[in-house]
N, C-alpha and C. Protein backbone atom coordinates (compact mmCIF):
# COMPACT_ATOMS: atom_id res chain seq x y z
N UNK A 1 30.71 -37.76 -32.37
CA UNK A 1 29.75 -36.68 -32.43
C UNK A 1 28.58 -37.09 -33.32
N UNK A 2 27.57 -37.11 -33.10
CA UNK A 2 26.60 -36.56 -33.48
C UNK A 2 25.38 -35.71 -34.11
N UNK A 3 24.92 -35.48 -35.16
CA UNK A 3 24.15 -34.21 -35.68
C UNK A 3 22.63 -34.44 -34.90
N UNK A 4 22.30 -33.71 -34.05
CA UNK A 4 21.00 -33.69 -33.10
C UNK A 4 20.03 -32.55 -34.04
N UNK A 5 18.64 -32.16 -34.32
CA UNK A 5 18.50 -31.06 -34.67
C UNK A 5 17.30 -30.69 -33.65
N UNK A 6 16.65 -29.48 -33.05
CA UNK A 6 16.09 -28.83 -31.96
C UNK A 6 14.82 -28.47 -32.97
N UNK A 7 13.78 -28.96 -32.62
CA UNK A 7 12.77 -28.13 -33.95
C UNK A 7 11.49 -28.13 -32.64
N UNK A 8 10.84 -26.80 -32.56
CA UNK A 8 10.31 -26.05 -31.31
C UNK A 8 8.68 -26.25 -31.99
N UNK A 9 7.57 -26.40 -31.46
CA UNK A 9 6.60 -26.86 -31.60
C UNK A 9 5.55 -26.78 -30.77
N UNK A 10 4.22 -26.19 -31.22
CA UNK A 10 3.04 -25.71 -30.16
C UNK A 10 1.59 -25.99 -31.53
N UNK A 11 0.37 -25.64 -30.67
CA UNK A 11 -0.76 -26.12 -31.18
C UNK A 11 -0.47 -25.23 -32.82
N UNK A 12 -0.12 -23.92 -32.36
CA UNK A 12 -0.10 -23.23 -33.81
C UNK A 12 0.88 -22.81 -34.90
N UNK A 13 1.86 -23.41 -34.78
CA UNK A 13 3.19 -23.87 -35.73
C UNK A 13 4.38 -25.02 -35.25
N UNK A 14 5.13 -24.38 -35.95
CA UNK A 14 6.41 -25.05 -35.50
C UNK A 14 7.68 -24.32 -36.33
N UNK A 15 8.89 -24.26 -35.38
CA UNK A 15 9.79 -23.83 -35.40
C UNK A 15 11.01 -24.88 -36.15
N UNK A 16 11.57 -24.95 -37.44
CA UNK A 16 12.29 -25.94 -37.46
C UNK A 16 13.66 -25.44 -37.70
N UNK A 17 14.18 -26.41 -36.94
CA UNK A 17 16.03 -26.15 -37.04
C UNK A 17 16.51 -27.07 -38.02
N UNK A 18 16.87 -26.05 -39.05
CA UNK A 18 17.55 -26.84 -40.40
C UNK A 18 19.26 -26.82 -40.41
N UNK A 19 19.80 -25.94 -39.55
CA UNK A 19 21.09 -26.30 -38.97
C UNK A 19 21.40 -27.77 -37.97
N UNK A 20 20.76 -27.85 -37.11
CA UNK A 20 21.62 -28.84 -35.87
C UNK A 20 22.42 -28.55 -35.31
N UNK A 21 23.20 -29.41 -34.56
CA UNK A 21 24.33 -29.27 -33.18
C UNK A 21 25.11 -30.49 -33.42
N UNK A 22 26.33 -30.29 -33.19
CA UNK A 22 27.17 -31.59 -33.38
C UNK A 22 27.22 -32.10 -32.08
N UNK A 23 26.77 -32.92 -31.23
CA UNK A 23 26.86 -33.20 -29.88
C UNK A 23 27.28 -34.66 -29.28
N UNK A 24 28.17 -34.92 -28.55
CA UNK A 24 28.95 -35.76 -27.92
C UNK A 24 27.78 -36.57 -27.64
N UNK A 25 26.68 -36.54 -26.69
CA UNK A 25 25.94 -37.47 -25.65
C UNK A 25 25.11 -37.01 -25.71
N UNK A 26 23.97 -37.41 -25.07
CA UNK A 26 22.49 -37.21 -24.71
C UNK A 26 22.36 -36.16 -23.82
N UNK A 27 23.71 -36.25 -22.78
CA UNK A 27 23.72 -35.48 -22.08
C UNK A 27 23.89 -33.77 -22.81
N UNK A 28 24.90 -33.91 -23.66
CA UNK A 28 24.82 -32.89 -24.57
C UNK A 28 24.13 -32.36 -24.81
N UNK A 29 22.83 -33.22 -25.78
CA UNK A 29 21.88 -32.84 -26.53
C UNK A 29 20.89 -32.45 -25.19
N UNK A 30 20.70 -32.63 -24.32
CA UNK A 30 19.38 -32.15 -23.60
C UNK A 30 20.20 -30.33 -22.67
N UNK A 31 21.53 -30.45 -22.74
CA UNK A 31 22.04 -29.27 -22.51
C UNK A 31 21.63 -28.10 -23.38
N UNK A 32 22.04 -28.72 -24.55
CA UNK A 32 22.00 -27.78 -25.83
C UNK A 32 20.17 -27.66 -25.89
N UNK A 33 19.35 -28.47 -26.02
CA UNK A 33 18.24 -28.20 -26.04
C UNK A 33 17.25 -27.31 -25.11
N UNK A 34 18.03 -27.24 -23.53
CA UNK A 34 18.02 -26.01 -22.36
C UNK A 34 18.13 -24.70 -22.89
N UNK A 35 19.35 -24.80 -23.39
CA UNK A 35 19.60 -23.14 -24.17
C UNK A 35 19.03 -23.39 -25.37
N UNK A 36 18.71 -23.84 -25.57
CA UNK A 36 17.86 -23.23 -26.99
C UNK A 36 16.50 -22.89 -26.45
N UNK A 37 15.85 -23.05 -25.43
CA UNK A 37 14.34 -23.11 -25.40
C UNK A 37 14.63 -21.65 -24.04
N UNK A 38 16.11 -21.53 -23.42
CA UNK A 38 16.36 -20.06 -22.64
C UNK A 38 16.55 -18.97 -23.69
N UNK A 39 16.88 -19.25 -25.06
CA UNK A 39 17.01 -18.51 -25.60
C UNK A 39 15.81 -17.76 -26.53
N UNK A 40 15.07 -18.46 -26.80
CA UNK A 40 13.94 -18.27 -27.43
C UNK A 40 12.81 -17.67 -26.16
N UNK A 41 13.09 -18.20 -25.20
CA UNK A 41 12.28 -17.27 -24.15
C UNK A 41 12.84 -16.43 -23.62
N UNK A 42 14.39 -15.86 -24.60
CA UNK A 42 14.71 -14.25 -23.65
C UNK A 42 14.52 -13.31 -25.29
N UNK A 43 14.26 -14.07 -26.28
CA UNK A 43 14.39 -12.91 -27.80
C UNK A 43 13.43 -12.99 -28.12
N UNK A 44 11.90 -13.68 -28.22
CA UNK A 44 10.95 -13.39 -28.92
C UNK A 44 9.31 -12.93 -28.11
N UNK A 45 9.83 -11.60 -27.43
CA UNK A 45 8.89 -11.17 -27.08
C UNK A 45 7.99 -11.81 -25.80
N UNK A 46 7.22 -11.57 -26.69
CA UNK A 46 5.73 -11.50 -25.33
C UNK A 46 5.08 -12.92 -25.40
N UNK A 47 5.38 -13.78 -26.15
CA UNK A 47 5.03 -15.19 -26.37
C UNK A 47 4.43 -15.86 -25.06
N UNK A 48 3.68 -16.85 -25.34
CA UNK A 48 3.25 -17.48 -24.06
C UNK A 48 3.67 -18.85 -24.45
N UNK A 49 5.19 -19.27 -23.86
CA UNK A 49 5.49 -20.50 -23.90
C UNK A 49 5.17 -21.91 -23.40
N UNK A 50 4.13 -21.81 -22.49
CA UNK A 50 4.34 -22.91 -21.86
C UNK A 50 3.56 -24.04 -22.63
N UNK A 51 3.21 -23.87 -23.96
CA UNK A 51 2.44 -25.24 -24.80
C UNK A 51 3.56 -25.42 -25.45
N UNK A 52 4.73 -24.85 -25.46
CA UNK A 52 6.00 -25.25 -26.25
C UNK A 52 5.99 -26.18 -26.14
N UNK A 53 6.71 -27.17 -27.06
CA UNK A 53 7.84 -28.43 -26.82
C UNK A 53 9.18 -28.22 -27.54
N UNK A 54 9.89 -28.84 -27.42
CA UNK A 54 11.32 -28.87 -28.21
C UNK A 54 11.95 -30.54 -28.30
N UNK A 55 11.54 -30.59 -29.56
CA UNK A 55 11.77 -32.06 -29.90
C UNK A 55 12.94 -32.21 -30.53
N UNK A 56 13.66 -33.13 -30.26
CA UNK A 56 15.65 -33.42 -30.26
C UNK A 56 15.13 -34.27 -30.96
N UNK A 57 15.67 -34.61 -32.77
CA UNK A 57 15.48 -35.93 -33.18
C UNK A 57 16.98 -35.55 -33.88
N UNK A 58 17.85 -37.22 -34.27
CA UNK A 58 18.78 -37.18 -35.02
C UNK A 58 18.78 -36.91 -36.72
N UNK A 59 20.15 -37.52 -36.90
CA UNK A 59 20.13 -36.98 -38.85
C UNK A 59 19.63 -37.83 -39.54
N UNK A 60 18.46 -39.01 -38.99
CA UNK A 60 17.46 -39.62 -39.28
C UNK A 60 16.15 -39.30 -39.61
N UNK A 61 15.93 -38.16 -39.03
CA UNK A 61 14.63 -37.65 -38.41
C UNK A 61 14.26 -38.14 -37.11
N UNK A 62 14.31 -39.21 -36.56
CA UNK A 62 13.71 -40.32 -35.61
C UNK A 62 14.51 -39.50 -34.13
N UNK A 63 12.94 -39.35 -33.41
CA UNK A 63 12.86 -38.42 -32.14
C UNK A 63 13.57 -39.14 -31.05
N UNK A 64 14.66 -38.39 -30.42
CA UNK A 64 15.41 -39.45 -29.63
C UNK A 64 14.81 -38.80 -28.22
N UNK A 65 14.38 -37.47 -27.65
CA UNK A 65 13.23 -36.73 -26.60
C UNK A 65 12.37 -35.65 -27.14
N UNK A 66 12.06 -34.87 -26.06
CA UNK A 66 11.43 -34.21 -26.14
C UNK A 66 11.23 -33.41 -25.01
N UNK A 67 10.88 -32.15 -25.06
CA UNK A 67 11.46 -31.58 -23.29
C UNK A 67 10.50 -29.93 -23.77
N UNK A 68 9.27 -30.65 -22.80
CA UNK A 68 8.60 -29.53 -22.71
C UNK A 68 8.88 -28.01 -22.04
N UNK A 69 8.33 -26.72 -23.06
CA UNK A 69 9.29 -25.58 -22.37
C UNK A 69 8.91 -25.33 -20.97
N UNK A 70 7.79 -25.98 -20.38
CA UNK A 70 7.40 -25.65 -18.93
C UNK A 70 8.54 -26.25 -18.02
N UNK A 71 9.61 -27.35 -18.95
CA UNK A 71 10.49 -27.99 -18.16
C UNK A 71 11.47 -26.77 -17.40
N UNK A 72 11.34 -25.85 -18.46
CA UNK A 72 12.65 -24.97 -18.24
C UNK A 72 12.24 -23.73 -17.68
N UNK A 73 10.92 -23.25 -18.01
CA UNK A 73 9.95 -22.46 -17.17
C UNK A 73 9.88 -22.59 -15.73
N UNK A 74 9.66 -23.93 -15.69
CA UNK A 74 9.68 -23.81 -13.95
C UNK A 74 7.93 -24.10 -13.77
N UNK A 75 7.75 -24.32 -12.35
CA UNK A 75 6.21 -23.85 -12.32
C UNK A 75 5.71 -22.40 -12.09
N UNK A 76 4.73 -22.44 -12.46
CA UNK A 76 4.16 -20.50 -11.84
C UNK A 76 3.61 -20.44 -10.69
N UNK A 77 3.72 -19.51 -10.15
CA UNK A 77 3.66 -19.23 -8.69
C UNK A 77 2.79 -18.79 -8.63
């Protein structure tokens, strides 16, 4: 396992995760990083996500992706 941490990021802040995720694989970590960026787009309102990012770095700091929230948005119709 792993300590991954999810820290959420746009032109006018950033969101940092000072907990983490203990996660098996990459595959893990880009799971866990899905729900974190479904979750933040079903609890905080009226936000306009799509300049989000959600950057996965380890207990290094050092960015292992990055997975823009439009990934999980979808396109707009």
């Amino acid at each position: 396992m792993s300590q991954f941490y999810f820290h959420c990021s746009h032109a006018k802040g950033v969101l940092v995760d000072r907990c983490g995720a203990a996660v098996a694989d990459l595959v893990e970590a880009r799971d866990h990083a899905t729900s974190v960026v479904r979750s933040l787009l079903t609890t905080r309102g009226s936000e306009d996500w799509r300049d989000w990012v959600l950057h996965v770095n380890d207990d290094l700091g050092e960015e292992i992706f990055v997975m823009p929230f439009a990934f999980v948005l979808g396109k707009p119709h």
